[in-house]
C-alpha atoms as a PDB file:
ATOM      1  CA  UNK A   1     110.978  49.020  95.240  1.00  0.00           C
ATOM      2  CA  UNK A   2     110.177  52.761  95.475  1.00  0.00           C
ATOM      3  CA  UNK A   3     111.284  54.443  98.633  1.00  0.00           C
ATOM      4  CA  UNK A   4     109.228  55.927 101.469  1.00  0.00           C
ATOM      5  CA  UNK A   5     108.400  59.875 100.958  1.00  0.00           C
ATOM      6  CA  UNK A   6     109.631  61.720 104.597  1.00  0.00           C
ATOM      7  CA  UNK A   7     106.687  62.111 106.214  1.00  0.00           C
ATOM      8  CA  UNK A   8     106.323  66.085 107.679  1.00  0.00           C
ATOM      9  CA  UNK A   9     105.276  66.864 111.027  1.00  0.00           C
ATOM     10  CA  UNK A  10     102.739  70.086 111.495  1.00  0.00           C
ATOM     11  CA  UNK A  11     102.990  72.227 114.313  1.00  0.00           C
ATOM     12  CA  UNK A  12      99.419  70.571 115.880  1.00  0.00           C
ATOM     13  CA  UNK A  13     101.999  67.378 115.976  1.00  0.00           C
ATOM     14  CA  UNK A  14     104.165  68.451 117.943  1.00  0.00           C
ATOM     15  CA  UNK A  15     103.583  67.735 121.837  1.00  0.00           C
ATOM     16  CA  UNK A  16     102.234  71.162 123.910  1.00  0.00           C
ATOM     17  CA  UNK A  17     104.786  71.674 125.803  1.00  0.00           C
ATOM     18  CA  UNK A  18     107.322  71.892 122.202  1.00  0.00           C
ATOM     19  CA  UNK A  19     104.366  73.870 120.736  1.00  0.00           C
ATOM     20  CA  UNK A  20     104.849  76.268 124.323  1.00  0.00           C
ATOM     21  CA  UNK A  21     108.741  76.589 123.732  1.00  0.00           C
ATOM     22  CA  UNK A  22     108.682  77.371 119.953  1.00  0.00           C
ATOM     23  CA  UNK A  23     106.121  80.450 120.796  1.00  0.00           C
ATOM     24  CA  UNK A  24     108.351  81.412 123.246  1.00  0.00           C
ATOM     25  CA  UNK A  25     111.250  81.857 120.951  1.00  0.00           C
ATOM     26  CA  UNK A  26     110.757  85.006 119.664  1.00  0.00           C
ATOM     27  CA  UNK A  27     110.611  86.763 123.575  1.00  0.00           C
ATOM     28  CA  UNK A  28     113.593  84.617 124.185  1.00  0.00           C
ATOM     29  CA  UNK A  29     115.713  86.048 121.617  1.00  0.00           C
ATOM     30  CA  UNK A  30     115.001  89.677 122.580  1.00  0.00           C
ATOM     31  CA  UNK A  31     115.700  88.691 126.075  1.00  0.00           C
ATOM     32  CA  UNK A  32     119.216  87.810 124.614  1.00  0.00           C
ATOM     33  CA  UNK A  33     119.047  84.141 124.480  1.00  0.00           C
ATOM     34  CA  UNK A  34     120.255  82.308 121.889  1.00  0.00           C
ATOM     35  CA  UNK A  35     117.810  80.249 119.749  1.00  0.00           C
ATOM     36  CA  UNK A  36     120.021  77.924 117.813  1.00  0.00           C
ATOM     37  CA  UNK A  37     120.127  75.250 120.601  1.00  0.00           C
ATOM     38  CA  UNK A  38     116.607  75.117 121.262  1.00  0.00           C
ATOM     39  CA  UNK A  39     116.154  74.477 117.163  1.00  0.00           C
ATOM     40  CA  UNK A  40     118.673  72.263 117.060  1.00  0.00           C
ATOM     41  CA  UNK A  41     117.188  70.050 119.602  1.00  0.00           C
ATOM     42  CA  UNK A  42     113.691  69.891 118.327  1.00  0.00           C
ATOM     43  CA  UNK A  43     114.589  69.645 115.014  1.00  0.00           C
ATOM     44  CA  UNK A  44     116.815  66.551 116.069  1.00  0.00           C
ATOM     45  CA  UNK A  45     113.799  65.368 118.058  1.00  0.00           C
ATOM     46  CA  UNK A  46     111.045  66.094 115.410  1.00  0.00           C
ATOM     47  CA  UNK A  47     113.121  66.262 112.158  1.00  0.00           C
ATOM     48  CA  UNK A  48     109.673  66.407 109.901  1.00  0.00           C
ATOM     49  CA  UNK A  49     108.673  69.702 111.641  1.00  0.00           C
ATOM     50  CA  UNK A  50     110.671  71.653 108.983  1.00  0.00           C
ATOM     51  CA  UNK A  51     110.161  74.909 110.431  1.00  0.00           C
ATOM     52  CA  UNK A  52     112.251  74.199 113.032  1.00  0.00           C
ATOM     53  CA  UNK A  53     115.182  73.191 110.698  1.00  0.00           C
ATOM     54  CA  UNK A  54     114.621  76.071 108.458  1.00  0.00           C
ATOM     55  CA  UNK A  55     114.768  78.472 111.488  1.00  0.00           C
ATOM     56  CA  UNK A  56     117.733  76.920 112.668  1.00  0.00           C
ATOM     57  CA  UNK A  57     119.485  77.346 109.295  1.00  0.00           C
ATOM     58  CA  UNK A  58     118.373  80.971 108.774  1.00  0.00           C
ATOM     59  CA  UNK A  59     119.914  81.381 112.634  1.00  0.00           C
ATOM     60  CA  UNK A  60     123.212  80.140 111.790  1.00  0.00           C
ATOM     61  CA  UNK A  61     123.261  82.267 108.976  1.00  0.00           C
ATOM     62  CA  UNK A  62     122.343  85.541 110.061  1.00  0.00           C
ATOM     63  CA  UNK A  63     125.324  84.719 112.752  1.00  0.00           C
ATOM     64  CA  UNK A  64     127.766  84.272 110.101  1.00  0.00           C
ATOM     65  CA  UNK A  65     128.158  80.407 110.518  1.00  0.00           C
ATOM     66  CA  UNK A  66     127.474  79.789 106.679  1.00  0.00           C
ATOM     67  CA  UNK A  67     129.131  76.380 106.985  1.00  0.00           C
ATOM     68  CA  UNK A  68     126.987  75.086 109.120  1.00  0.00           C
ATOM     69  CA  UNK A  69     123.566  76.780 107.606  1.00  0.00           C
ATOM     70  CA  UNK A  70     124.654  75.662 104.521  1.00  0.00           C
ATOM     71  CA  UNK A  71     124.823  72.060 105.931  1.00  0.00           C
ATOM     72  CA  UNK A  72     121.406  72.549 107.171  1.00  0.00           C
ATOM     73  CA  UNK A  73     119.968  72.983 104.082  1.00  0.00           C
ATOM     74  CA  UNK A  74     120.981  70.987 101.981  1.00  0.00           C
ATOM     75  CA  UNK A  75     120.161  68.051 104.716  1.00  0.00           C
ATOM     76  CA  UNK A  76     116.849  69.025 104.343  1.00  0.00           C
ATOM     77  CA  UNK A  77     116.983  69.338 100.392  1.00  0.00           C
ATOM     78  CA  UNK A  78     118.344  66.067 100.350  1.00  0.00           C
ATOM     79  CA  UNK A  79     114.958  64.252 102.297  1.00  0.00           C
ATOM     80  CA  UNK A  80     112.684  66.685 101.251  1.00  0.00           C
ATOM     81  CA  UNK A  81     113.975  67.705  97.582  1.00  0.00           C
ATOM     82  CA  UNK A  82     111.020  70.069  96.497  1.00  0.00           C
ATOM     83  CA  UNK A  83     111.221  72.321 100.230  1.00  0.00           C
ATOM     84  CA  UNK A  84     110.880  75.485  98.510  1.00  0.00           C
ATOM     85  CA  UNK A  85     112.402  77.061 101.821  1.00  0.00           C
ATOM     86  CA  UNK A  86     115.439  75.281 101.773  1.00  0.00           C
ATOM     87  CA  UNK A  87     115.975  76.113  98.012  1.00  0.00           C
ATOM     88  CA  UNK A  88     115.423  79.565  98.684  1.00  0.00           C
ATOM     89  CA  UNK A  89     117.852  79.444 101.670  1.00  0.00           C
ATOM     90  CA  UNK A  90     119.874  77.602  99.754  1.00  0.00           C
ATOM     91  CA  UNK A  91     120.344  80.599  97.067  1.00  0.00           C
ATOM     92  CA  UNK A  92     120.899  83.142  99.599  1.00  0.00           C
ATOM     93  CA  UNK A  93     123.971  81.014 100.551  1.00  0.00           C
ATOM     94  CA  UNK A  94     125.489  81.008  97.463  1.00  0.00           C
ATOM     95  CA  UNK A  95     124.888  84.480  97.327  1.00  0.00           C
ATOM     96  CA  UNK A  96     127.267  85.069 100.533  1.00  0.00           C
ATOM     97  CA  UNK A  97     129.407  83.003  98.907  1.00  0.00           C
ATOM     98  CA  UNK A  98     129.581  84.973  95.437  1.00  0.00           C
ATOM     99  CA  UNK A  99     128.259  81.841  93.756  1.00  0.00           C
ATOM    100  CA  UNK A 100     126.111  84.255  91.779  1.00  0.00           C
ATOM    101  CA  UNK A 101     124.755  82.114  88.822  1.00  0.00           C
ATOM    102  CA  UNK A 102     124.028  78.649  91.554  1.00  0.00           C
ATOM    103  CA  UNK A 103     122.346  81.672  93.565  1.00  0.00           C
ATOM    104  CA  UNK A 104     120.388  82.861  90.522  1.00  0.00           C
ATOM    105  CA  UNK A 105     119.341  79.286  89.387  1.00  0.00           C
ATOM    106  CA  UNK A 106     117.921  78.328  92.593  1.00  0.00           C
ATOM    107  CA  UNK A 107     116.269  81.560  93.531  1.00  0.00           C
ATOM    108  CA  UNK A 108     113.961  81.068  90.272  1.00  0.00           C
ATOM    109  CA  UNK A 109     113.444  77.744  91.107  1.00  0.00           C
ATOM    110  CA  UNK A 110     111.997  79.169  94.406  1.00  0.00           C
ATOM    111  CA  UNK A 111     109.829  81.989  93.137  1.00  0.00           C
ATOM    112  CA  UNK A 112     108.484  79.742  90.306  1.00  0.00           C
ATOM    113  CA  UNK A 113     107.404  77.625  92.413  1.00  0.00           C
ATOM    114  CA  UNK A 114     105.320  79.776  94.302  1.00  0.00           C
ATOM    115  CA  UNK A 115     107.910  81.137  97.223  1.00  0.00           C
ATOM    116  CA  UNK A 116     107.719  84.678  96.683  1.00  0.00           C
ATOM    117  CA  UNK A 117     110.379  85.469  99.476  1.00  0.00           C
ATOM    118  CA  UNK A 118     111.919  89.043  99.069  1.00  0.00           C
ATOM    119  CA  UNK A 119     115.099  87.414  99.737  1.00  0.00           C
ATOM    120  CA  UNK A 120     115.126  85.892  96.231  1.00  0.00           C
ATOM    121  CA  UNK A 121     114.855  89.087  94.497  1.00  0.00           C
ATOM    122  CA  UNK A 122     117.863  90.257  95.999  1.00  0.00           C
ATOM    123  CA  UNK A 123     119.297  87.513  95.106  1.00  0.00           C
ATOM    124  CA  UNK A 124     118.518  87.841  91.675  1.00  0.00           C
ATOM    125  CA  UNK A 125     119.393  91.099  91.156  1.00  0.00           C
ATOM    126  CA  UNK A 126     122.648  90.998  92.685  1.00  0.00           C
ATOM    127  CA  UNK A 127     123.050  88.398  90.262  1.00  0.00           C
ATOM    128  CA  UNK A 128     122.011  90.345  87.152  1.00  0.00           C
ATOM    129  CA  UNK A 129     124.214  93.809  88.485  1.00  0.00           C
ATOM    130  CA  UNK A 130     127.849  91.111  88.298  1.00  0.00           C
ATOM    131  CA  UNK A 131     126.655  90.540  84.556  1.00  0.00           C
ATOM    132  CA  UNK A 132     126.275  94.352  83.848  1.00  0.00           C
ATOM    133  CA  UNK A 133     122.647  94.107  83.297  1.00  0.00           C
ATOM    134  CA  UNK A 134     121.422  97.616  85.369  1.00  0.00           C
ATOM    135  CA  UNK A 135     118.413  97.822  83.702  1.00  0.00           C
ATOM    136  CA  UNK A 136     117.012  94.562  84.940  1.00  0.00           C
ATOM    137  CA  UNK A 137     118.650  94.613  88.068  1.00  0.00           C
ATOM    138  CA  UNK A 138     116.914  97.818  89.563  1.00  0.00           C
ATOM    139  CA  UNK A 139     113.380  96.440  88.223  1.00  0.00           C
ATOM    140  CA  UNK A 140     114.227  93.215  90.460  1.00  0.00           C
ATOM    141  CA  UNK A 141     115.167  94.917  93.049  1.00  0.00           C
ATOM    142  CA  UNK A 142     112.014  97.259  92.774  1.00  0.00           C
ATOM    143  CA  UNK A 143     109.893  93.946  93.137  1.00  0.00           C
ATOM    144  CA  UNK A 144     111.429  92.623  96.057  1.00  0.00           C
ATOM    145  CA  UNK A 145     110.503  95.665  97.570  1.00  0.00           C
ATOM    146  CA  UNK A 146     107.068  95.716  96.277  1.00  0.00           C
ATOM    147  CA  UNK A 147     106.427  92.304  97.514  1.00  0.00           C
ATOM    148  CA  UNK A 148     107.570  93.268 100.915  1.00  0.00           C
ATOM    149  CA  UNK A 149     108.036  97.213 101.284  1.00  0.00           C
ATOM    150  CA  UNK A 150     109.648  96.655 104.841  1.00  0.00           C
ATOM    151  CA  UNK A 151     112.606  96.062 102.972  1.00  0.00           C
ATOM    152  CA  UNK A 152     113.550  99.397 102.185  1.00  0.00           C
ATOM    153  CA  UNK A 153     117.125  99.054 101.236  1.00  0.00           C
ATOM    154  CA  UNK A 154     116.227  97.309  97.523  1.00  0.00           C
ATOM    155  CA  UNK A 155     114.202 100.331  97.412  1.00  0.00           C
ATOM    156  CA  UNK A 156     117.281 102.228  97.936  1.00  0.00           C
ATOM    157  CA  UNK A 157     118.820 100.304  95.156  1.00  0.00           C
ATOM    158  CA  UNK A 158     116.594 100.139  92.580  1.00  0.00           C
ATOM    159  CA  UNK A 159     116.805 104.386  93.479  1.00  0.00           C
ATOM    160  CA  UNK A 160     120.609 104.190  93.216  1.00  0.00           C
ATOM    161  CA  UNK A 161     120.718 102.015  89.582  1.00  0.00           C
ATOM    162  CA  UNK A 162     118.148 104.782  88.184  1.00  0.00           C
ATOM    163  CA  UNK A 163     119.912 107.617  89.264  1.00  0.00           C
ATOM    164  CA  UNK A 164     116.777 108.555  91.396  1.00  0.00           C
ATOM    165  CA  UNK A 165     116.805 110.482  94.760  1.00  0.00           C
ATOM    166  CA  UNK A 166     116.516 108.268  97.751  1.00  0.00           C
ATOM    167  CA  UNK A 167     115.867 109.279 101.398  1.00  0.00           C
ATOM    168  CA  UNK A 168     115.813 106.617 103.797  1.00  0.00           C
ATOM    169  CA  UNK A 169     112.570 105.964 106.640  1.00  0.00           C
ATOM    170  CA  UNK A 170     114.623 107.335 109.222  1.00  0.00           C
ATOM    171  CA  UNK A 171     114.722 110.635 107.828  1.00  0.00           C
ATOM    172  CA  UNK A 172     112.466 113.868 107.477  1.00  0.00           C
ATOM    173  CA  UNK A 173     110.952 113.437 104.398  1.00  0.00           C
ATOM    174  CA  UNK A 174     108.455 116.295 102.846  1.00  0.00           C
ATOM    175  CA  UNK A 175     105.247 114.807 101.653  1.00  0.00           C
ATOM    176  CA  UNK A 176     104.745 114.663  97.628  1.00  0.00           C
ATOM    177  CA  UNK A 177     101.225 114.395  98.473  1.00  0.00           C
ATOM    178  CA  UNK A 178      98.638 116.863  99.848  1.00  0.00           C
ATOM    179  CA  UNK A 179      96.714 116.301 103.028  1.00  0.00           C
ATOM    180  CA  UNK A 180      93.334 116.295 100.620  1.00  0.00           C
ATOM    181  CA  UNK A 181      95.323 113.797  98.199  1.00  0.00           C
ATOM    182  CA  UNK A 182      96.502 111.676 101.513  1.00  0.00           C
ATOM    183  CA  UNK A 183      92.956 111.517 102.309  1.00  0.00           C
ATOM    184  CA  UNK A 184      91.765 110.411  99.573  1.00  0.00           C
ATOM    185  CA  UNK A 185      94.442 107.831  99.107  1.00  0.00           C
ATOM    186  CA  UNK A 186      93.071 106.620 102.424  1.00  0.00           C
ATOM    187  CA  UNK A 187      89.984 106.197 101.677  1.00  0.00           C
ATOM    188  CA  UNK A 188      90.536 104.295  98.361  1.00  0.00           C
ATOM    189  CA  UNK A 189      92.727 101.840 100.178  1.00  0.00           C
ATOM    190  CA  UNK A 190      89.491 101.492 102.190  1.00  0.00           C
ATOM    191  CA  UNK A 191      87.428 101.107  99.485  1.00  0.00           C
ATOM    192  CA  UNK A 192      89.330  98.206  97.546  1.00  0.00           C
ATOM    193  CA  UNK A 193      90.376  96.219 100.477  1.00  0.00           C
ATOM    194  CA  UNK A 194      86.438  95.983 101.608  1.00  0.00           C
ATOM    195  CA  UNK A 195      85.567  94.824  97.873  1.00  0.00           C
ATOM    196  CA  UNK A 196      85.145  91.121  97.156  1.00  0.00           C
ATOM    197  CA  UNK A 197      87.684  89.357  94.937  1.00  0.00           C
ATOM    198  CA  UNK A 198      87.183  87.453  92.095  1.00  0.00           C
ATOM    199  CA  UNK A 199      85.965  84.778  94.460  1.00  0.00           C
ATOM    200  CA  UNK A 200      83.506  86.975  96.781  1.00  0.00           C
ATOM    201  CA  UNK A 201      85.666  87.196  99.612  1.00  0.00           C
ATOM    202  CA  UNK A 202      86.840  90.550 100.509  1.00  0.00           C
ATOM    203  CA  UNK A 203      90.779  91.170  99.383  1.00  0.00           C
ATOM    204  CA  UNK A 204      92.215  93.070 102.462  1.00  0.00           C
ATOM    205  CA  UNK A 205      95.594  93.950 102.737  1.00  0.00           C
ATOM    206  CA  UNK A 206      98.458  91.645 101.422  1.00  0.00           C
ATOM    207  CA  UNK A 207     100.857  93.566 103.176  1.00  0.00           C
ATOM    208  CA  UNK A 208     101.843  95.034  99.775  1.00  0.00           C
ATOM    209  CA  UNK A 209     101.033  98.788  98.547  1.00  0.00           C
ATOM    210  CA  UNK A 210      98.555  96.795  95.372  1.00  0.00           C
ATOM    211  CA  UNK A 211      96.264  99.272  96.361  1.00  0.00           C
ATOM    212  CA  UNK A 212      98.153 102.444  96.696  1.00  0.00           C
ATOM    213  CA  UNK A 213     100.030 101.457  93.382  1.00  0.00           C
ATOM    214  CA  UNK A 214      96.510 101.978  91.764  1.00  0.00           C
ATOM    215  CA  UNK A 215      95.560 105.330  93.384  1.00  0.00           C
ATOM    216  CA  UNK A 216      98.921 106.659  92.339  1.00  0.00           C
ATOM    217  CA  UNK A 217      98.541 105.666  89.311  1.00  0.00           C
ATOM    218  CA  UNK A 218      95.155 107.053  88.593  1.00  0.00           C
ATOM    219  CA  UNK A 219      95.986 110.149  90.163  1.00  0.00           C
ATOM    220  CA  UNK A 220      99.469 110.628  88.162  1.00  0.00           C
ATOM    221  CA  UNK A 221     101.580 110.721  91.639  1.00  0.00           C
ATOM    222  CA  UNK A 222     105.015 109.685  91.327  1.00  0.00           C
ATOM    223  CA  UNK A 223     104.610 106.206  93.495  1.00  0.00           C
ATOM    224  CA  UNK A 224     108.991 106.130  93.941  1.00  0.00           C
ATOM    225  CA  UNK A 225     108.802 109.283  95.946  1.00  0.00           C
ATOM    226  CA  UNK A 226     105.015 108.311  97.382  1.00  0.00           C
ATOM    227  CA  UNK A 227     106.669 105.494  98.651  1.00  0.00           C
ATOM    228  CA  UNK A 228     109.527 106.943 100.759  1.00  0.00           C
ATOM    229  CA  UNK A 229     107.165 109.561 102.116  1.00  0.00           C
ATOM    230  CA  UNK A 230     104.864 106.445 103.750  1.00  0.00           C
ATOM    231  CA  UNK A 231     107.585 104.408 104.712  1.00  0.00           C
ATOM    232  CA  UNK A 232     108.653 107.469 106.907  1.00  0.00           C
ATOM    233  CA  UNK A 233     105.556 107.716 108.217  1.00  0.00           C
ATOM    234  CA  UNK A 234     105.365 103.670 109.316  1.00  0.00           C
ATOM    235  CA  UNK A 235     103.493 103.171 105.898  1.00  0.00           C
ATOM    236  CA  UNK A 236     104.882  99.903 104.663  1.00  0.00           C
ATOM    237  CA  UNK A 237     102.220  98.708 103.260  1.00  0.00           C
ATOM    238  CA  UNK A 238      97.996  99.383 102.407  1.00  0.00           C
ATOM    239  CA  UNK A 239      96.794  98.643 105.523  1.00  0.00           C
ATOM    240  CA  UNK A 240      99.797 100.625 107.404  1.00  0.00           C
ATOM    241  CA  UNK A 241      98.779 103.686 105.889  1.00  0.00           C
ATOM    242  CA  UNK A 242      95.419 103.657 107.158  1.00  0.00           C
ATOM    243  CA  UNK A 243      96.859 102.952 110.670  1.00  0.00           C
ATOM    244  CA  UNK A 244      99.691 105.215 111.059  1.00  0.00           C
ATOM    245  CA  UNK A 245     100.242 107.497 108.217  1.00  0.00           C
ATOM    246  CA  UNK A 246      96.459 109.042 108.714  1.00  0.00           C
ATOM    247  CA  UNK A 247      97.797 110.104 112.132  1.00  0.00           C
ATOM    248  CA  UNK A 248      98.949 112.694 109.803  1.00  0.00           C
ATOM    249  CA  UNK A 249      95.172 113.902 109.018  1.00  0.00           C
ATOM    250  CA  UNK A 250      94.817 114.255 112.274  1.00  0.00           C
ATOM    251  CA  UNK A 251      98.167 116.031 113.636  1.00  0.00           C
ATOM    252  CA  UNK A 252      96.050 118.822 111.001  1.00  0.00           C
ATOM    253  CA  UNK A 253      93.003 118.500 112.276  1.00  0.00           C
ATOM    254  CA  UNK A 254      94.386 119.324 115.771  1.00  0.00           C
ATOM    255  CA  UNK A 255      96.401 122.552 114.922  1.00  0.00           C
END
């Protein structure tokens, strides 16, 4: 007799008032609350709303209670084995824990199955760096931050492993751009995220710089340094730059 697949629960499941709480989380924790027991009880409660596990194991983690995240987990792995989330979680644990090839096998598991999570990049590449392999291990970092440029720092050390000038977002950073080129990458990100996909429906942004990858490349700009101008400017991705690195255009336009 085969047994019964765990059934998940959605968020439309879940009763309002849950619904209610969960939004509330977020507002919560800047108030200074502490989220863990509020997933803890719904995910006791409603243990097929996932989310609310996963939450509560990425909580526990980023408070340093890695037994207890790790626990979390690989509960969930165990009734719901192909959870990409928990895999993914998973590796980052090992990671913590120096468990570098366990953290390497499961992170690929995750992004080859279609979890493209920063995280596992990191992962990865940390990996790669404790077998010597530089080479590879500043190109992984370098897509971890192209998948998600709001995480600067593998930006910093893919810049680092290639011996390439870094300056972080905080910082003054010259442009390596013109105000004419600036406009025109503007309007090109325009351009391409109002075109229709292979599918006829119009690509937007993807929170990614896709976009501004191609105008730097077809105008020869150097995109490492393009990107650390951006970021400084709260350009972290296509659709960023067209909200608050044109205030730039018109900061000129005033003087």
């Amino acid at each position: 007799m085969f047994g019964l697949k765990k059934k998940r629960i959605e968020f439309d499941d879940l009763p309002e008032k849950v619904q209610e709480e969960l939004e509330m989380v977020e507002i919560r924790m800047m108030e200074g609350e502490d989220p863990v027991p509020i997933f803890q009880r719904i995910s006791k409660k409603y243990p097929g709303f996932l989310p609310a596990r996963l939450n509560l194991a990425s909580t526990l983690l980023d408070a340093g209670n890695i037994k207890d995240a790790k626990s979390t987990y690989q509960k969930i792995l165990k009734e719901y084995p192909e959870e990409l989330g928990a895999v993914a979680g998973l590796a980052t644990i090992f990671d913590t824990e120096r468990n570098h090839d366990e953290a390497e096998r499961l992170a690929n598991k995750a992004i080859q199955g279609g979890y493209n999570w920063s995280p596992c990049y990191g992962v990865i590449a940390k990996a790669q760096e404790a077998r010597g392999e530089t080479g590879n291990a500043a190109n992984t970092y370098l897509n971890g931050y192209r998948i998600s440029p709001h995480s600067w720092g593998y930006l910093e050390k893919y810049c680092k492993l290639t011996d390439q000038e870094f300056q972080a977002p905080t910082e003054n950073i010259d442009p390596n751009i013109s105000l004419d080129q600036l406009e025109s990458l503007i309007c090109s990100i325009e351009k391409y995220a109002n075109s229709p996909d292979e599918k006829g429906e119009i690509q937007g942004c993807d929170h990614s710089f896709r976009f501004t990858e191609k105008w730097a490349e077809n105008n020869n700009v150097n995109i490492i340094s393009l990107y650390q101008f951006l970021n400084a400017h709260g350009g972290f991705c296509d659709c960023e730059v067209c909200f608050n690195v044109s205030g730039l255009l018109d900061d000129n336009a005033e003087e």
